[in-house]
Protein backbone atom coordinates (compact mmCIF):
# COMPACT_ATOMS: atom_id res chain seq x y z
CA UNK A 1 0.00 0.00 0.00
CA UNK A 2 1.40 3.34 -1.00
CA UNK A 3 2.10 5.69 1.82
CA UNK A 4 3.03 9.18 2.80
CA UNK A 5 4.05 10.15 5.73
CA UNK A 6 3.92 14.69 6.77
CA UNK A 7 5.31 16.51 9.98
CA UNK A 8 3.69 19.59 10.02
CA UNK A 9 2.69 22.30 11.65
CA UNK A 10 6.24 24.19 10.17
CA UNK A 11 6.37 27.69 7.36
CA UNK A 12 6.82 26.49 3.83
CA UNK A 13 9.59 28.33 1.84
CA UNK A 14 11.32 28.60 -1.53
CA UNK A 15 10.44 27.70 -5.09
CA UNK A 16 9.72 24.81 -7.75
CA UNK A 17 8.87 24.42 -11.29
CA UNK A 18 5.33 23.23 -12.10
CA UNK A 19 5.00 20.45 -14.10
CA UNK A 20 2.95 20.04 -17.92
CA UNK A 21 -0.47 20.01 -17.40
CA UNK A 22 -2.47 16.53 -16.79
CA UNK A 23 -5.51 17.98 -18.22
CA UNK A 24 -4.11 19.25 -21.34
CA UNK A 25 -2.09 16.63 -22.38
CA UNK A 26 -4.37 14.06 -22.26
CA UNK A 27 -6.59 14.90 -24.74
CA UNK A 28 -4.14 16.03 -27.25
CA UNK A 29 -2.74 12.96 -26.89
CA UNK A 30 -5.82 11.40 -27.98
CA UNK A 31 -6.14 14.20 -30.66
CA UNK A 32 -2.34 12.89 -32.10
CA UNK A 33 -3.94 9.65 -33.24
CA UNK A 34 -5.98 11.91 -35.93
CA UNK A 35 -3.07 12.22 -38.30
CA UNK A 36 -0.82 10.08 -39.87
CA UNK A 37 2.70 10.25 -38.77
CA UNK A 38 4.24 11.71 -35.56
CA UNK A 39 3.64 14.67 -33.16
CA UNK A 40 5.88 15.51 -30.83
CA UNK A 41 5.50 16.57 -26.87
CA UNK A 42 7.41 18.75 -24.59
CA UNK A 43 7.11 18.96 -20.83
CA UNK A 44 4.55 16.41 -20.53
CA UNK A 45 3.98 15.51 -16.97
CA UNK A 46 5.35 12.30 -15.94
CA UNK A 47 2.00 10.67 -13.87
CA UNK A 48 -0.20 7.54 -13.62
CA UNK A 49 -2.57 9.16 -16.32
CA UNK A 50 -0.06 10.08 -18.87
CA UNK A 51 1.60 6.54 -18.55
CA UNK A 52 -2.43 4.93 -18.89
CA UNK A 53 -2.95 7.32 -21.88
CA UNK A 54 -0.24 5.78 -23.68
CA UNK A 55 -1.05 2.15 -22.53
CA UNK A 56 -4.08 2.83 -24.80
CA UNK A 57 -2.33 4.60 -28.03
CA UNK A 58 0.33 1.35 -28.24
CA UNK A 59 -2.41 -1.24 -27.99
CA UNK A 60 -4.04 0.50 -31.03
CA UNK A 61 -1.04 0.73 -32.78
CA UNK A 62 0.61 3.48 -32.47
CA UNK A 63 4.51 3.81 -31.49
CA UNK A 64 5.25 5.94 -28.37
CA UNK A 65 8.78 7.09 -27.16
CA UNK A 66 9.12 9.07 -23.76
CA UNK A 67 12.59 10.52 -23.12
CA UNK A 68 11.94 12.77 -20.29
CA UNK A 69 9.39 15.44 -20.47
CA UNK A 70 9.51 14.79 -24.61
CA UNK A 71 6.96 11.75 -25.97
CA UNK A 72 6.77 11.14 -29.72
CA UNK A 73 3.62 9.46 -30.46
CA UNK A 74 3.62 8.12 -34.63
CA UNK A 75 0.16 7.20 -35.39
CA UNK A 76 0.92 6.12 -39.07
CA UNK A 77 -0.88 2.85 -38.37
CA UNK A 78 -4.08 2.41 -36.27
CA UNK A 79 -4.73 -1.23 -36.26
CA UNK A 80 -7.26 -1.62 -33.11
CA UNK A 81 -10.79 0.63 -32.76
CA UNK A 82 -11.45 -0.69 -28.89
CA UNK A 83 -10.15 0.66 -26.19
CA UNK A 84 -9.36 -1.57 -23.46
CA UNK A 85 -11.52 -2.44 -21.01
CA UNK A 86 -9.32 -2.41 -17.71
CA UNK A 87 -7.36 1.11 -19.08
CA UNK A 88 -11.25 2.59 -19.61
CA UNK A 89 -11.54 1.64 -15.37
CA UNK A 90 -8.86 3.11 -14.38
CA UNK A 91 -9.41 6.74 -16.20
CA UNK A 92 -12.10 8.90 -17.46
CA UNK A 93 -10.35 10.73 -19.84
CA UNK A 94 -10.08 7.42 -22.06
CA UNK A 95 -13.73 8.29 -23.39
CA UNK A 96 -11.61 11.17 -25.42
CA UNK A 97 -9.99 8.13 -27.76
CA UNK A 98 -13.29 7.71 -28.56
CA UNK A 99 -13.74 11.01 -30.67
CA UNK A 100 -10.54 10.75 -32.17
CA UNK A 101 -11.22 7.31 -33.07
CA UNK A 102 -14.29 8.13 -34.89
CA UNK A 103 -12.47 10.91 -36.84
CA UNK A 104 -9.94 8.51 -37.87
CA UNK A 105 -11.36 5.17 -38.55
CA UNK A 106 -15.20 6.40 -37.77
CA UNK A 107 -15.40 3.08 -35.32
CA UNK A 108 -15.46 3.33 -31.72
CA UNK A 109 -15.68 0.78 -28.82
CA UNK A 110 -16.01 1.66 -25.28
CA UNK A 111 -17.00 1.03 -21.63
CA UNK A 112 -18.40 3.64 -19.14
CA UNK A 113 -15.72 5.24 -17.39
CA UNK A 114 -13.74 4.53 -14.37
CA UNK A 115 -11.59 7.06 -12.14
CA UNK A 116 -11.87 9.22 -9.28
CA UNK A 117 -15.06 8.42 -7.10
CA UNK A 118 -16.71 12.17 -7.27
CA UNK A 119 -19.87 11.71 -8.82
CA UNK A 120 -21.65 9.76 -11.86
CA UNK A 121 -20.17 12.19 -14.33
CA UNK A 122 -22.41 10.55 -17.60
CA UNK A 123 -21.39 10.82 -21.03
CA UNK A 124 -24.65 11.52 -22.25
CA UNK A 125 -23.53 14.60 -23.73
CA UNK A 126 -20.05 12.92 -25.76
CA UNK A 127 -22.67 10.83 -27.15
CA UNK A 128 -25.53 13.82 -28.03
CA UNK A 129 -22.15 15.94 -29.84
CA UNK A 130 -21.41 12.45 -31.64
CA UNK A 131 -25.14 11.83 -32.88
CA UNK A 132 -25.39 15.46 -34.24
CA UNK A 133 -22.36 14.56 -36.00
CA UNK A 134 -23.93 11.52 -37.71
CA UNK A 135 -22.63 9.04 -35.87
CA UNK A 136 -25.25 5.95 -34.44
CA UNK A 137 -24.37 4.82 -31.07
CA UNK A 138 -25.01 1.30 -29.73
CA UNK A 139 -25.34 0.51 -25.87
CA UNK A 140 -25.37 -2.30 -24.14
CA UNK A 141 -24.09 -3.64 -20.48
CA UNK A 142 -21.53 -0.82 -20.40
CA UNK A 143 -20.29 -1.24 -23.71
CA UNK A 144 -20.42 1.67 -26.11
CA UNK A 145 -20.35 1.20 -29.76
CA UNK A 146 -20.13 4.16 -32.18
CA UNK A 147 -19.85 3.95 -35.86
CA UNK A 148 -20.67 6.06 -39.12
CA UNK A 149 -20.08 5.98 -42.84
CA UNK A 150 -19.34 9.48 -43.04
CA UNK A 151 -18.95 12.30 -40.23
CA UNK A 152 -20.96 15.45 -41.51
CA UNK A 153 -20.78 18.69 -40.24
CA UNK A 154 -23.80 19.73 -37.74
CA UNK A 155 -24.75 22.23 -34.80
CA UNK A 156 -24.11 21.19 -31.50
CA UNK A 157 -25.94 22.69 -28.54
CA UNK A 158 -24.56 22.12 -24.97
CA UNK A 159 -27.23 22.70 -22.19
CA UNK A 160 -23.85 22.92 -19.57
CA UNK A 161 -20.35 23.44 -20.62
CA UNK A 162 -18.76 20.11 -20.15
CA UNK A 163 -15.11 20.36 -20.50
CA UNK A 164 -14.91 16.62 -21.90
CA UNK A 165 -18.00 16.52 -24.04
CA UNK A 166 -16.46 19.26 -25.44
CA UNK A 167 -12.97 18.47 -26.54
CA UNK A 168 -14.63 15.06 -27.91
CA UNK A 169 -17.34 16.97 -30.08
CA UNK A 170 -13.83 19.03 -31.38
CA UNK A 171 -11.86 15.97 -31.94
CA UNK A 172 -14.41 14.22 -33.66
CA UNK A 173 -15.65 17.36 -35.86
CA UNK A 174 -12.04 18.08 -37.16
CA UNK A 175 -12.30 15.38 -40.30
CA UNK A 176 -15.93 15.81 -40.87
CA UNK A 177 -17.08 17.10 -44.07
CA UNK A 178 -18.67 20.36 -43.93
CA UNK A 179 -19.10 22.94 -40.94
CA UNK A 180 -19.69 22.56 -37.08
CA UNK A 181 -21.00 24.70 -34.54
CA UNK A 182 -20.58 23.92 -30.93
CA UNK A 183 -22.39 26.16 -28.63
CA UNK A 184 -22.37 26.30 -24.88
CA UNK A 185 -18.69 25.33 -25.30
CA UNK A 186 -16.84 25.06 -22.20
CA UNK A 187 -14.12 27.62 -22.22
CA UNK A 188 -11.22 25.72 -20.16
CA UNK A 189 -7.64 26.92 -21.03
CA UNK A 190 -7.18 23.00 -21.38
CA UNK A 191 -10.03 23.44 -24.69
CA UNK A 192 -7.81 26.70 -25.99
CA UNK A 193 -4.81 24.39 -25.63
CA UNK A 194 -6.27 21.71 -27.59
CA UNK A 195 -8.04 23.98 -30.13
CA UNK A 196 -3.94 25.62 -31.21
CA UNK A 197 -2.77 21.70 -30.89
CA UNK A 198 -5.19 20.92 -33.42
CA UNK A 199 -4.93 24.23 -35.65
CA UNK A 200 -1.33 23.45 -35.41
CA UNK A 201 -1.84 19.99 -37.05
CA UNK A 202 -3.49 21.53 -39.98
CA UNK A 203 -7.10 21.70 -38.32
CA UNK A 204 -9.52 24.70 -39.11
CA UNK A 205 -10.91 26.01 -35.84
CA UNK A 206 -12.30 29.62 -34.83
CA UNK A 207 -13.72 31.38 -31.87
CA UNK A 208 -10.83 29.73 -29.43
CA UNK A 209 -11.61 31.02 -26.16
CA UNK A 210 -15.33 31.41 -26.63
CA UNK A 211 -18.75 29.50 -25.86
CA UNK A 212 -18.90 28.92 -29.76
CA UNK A 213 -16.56 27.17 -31.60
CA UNK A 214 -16.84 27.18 -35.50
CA UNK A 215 -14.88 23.83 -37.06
CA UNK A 216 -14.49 23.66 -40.80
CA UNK A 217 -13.35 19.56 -41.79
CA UNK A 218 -10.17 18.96 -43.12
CA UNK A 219 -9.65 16.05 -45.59
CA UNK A 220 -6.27 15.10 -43.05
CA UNK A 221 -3.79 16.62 -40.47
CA UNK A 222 -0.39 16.12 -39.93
CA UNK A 223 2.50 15.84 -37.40
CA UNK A 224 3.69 18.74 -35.39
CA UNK A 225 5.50 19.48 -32.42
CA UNK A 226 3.48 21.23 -29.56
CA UNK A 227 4.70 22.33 -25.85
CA UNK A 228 2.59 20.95 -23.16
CA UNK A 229 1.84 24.29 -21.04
CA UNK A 230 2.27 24.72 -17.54
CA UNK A 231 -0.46 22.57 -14.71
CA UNK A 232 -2.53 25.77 -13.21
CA UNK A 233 -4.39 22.73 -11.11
CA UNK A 234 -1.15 21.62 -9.86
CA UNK A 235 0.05 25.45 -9.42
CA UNK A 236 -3.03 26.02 -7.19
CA UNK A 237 -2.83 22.94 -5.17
CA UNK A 238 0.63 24.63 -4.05
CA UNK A 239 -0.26 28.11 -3.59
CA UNK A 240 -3.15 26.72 -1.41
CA UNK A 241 -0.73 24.45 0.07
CA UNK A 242 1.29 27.54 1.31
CA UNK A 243 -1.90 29.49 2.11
CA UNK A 244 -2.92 26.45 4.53
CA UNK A 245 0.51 26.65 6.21
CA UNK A 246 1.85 29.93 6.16
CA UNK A 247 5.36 31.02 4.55
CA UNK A 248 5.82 31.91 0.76
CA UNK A 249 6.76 30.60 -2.52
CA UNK A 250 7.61 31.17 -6.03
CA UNK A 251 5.26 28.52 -8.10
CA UNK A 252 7.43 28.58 -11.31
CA UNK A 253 5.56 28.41 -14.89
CA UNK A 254 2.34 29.09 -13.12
CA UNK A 255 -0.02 30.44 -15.68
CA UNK A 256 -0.64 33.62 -14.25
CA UNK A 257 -3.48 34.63 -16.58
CA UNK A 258 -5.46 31.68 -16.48
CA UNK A 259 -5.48 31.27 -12.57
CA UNK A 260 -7.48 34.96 -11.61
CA UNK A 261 -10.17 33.40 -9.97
CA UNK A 262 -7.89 30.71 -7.70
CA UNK A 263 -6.00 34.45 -6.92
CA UNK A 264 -8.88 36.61 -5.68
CA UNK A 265 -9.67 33.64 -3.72
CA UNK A 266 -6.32 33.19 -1.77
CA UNK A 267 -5.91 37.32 -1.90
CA UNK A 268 -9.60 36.78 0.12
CA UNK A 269 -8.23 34.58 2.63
CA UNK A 270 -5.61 36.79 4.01
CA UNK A 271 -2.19 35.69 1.11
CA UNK A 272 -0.70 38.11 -0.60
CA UNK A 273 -0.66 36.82 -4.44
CA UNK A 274 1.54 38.52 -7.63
CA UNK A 275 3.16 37.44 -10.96
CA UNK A 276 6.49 36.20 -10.35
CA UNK A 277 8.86 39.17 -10.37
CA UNK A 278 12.34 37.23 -9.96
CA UNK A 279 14.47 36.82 -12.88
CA UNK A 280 13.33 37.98 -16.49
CA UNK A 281 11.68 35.09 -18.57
CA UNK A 282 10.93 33.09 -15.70
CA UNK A 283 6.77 32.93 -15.86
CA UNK A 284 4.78 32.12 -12.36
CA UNK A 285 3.16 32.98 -9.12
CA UNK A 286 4.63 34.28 -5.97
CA UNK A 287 2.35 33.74 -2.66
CA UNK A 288 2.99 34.79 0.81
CA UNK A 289 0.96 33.89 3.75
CA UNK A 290 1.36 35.32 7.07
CA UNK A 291 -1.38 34.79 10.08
CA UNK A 292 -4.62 32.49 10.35
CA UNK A 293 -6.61 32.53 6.95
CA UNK A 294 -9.67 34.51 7.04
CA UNK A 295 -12.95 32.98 6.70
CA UNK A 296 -14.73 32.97 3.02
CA UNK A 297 -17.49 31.89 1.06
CA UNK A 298 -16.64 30.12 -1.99
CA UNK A 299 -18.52 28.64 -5.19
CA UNK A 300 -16.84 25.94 -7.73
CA UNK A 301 -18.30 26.41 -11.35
CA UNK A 302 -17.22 26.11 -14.99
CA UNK A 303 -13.74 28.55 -15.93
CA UNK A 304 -13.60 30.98 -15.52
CA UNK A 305 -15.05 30.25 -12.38
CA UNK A 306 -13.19 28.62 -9.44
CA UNK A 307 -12.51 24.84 -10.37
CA UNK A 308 -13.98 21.77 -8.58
CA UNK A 309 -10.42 20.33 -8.94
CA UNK A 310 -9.37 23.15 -6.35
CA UNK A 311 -12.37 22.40 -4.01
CA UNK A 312 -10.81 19.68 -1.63
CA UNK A 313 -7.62 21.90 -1.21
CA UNK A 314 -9.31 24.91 0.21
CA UNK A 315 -11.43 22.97 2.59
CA UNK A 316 -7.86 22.26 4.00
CA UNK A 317 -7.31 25.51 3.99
CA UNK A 318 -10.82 26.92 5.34
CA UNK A 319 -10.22 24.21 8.42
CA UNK A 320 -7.87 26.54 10.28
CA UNK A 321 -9.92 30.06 9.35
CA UNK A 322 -10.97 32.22 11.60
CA UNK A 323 -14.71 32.31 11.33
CA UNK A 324 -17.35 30.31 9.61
CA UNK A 325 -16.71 29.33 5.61
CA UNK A 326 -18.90 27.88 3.01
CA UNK A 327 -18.04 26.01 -0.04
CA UNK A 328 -20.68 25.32 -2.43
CA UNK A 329 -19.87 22.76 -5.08
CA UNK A 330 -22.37 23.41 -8.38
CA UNK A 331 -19.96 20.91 -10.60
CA UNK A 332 -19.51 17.40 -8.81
CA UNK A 333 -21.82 15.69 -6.50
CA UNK A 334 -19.98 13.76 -4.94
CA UNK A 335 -16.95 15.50 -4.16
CA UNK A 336 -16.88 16.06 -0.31
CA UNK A 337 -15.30 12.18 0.56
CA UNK A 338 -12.34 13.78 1.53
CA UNK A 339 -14.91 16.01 4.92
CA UNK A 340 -14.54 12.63 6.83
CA UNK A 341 -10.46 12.31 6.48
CA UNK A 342 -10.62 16.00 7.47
CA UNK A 343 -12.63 15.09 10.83
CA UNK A 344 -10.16 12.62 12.08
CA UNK A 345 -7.54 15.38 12.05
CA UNK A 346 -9.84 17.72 13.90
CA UNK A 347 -11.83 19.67 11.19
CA UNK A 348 -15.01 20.97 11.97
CA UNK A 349 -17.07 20.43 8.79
CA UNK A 350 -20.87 20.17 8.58
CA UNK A 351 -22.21 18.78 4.66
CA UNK A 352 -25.43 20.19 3.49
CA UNK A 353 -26.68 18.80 0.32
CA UNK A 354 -24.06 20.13 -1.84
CA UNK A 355 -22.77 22.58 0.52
CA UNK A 356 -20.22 22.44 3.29
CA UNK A 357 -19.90 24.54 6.10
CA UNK A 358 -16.66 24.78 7.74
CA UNK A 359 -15.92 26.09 11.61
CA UNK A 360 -12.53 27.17 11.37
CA UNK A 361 -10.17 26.15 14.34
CA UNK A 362 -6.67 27.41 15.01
CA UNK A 363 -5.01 23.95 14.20
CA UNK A 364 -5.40 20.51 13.29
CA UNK A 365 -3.73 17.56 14.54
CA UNK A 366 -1.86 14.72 12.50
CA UNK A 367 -3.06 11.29 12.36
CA UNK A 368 -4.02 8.40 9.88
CA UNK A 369 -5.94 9.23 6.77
CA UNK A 370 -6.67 7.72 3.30
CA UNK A 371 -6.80 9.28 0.05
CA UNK A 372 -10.22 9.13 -2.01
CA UNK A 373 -9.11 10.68 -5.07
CA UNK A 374 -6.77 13.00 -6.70
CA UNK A 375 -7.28 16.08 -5.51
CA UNK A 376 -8.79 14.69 -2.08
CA UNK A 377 -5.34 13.46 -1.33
CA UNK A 378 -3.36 16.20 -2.69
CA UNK A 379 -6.05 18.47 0.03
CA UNK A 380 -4.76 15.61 2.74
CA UNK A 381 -1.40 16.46 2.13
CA UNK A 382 -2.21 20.79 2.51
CA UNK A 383 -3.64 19.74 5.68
CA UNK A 384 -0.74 17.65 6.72
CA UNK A 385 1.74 20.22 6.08
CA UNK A 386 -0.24 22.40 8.97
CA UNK A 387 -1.42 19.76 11.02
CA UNK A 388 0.62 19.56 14.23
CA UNK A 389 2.25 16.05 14.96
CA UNK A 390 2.83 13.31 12.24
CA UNK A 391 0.04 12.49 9.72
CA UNK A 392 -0.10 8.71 7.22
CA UNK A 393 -1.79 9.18 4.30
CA UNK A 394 -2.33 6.05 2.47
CA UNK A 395 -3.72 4.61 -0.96
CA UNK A 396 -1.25 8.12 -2.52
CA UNK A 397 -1.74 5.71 -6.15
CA UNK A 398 -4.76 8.06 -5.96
CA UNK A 399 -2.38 11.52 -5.82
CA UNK A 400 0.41 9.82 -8.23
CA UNK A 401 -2.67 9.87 -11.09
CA UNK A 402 -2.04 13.28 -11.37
CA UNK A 403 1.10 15.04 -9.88
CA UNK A 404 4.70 14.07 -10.83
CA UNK A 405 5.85 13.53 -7.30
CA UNK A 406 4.10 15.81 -4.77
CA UNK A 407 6.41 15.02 -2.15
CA UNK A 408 9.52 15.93 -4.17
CA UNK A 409 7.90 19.30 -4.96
CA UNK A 410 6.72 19.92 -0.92
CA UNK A 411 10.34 19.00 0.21
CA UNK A 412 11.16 21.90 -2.62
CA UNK A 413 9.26 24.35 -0.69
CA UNK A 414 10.76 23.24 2.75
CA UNK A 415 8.13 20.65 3.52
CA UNK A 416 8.82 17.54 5.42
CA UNK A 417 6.94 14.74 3.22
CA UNK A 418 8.19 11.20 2.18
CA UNK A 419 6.72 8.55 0.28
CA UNK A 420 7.26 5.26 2.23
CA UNK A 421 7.87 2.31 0.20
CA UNK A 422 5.72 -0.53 0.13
């Protein structure tokens, strides 16, 4: 069982480097098996997800090379249309093959999704974008079978901008003949990233950064090479990290522009919160906390509003406020799991429906926790860090889906954390 063990209760200092981000990569990397030969990636983040991701492109056929932070994926030959069942388990973002799968070989088989346990999260809406597009979908006992003759051009209407329904409607819409319009696009800078990735590979998309997205098909794309940009989920989880217990960073390569909302937030809880102003060229966030953290109220919604994926860290950081906060979570039903960990290190949390309230105290104490999902245990670890005493968090396969090695970049910032081997 995979273990991490956190003396707290001490000021974090210094600086790291944040890593490529998790949620942009993977779907470009499921966009790379639209064309023909090879694309190229720089600083892609070396994590659980990244490694499943590629799991799936080899069993189709493609030929994958990681050196590094640099993967070469050559998709010249695609010689499987399934995706595996036990990689489909183990991560959600596997139901993006399925778009590109359909613009490339217009064949698709699938299961329901696996991952982190934070709500149903349905696919209903992949599988609207796909029908618009032509494409007749076949269900049965959690298999999902999607074929077409041709992909044609169509309008797609999103009742709620889902960040994945969306990049699959894009990836799928790239090699169809005619015109798309999505609308009630999710705006995510991971969508913007993916929209220039495909552009890049000879795509014809317009309206990047918008709730409408205009795709005219391409008869084929090519290779490229395309720089993974910097993880502003794994940026945050740090800058709340510090926030929770006190001191002050530089978060290199933090995307300053996309992270405005997870700023006023921590500026609203007492840190003080600027662009990096070290050395010229050198991109990122510095945060300094000083003092309890002041007591807030907080809603998650779609970018630009605050993200769910940054929900579990503040509760962390809300434990030890002074006053009463409230989270409301509008995104994820079932993403307060991590409350009860939180009680057995002293947090005062009360769940309402999807709200939780949170009686801030001045500390919490270390003890034995587990980790639900990603970002539950990367919130475990914030907490750690100002616990006082020693806390265990176990089941950290969980945290390892989605950072490169948290406790390597905590010990960076004058954090005592170790991974305990098995």
């Amino acid at each position: 069982m995979s273990e991490i063990r956190v003396c707290g209760y001490r000021p974090l200092s210094g600086e790291i480097k944040i890593q490529g981000s998790k949620n942009g990569v993977l779907p470009m990397l499921a966009a790379s098996i639209l064309q023909k030969g090879t694309v190229q990636f720089t600083n892609v983040p070396i994590i659980q997800d990244v490694a499943c991701m590629v799991g799936i492109l080899e069993f189709m056929g493609c030929r994958c090379r990681l050196e590094g932070s640099r993967l070469s994926v050559d998709a010249s030959e695609i010689e499987h249309t399934q995706i595996p069942k036990e990689d489909v388990g183990k991560m959600r973002s596997s139901i993006l093959v399925m778009g590109a799968l359909l613009g490339r070989k217009k064949r698709a088989v699938t299961w329901y999704p696996g991952g982190c346990t934070i709500g149903s999260r349905p696919i209903d809406l992949h599988l609207k974008a796909f029908s618009c597009l032509g494409v007749q979908v076949k269900e049965e006992e959690g298999r999902v079978e999607a074929f077409a003759d041709t992909l044609n051009g169509s309008r797609i209407v999103f009742p709620f901008p889902s960040v994945g329904a969306t990049e699959n409607a894009l990836l799928a819409a790239v090699l169809a003949e005619g015109e798309t319009e999505i609308s009630g696009a999710a705006k995510e800078p991971e969508i913007e990233s993916l929209c220039r990735f495909l552009n890049q590979m000879g795509a014809d998309i317009r309206g990047i950064g918008s709730g409408r997205l205009r795709i005219r098909g391409v008869k084929e794309l090519h290779g490229t090479e395309f720089e993974v940009p910097g993880d502003r989920i794994a940026a945050g989880t740090y800058l709340i990290a510090v926030a929770a217990a006190g001191g002050e960073a530089g978060i290199l390569n933090a995307p300053w522009e996309d992270m405005q909302e997870v700023v006023q937030v921590l500026r609203a809880v007492g840190a003080t919160v600027e662009p990096f102003s070290g050395k010229p060229k050198r991109a990122g966030i510095e945060i300094k906390m000083k003092g309890r953290p002041k007591a807030i109220h907080l809603a998650t919604g779609p970018y630009p509003e605050f993200p769910t994926d940054l929900q579990s860290p503040m509760l962390a950081v809300l434990t030890r406020a002074e006053g009463t906060s409230i989270i409301e979570e509008r995104v994820f039903e079932a993403r307060f799991k991590t409350v009860g960990e939180l009680w057995k290190m002293g947090a005062q949390i009360e769940i309402m429906g999807n709200r939780a309230v949170i009686y801030g105290k001045n500390r919490l104490r270390g003890t034995d926790v587990k980790a639900w999902d990603l970002r539950g245990g990367a919130a475990l670890a914030a907490a750690a860090l100002a616990a006082q005493g020693e806390t265990r968090i176990s089941d950290c396969i969980y945290i390892e889906r989605g950072y490169e090695d948290i406790c390597r970049d905590l010990r960076c910032l004058n954090g005592a954390i170790e991974r305990l081997s098995p």
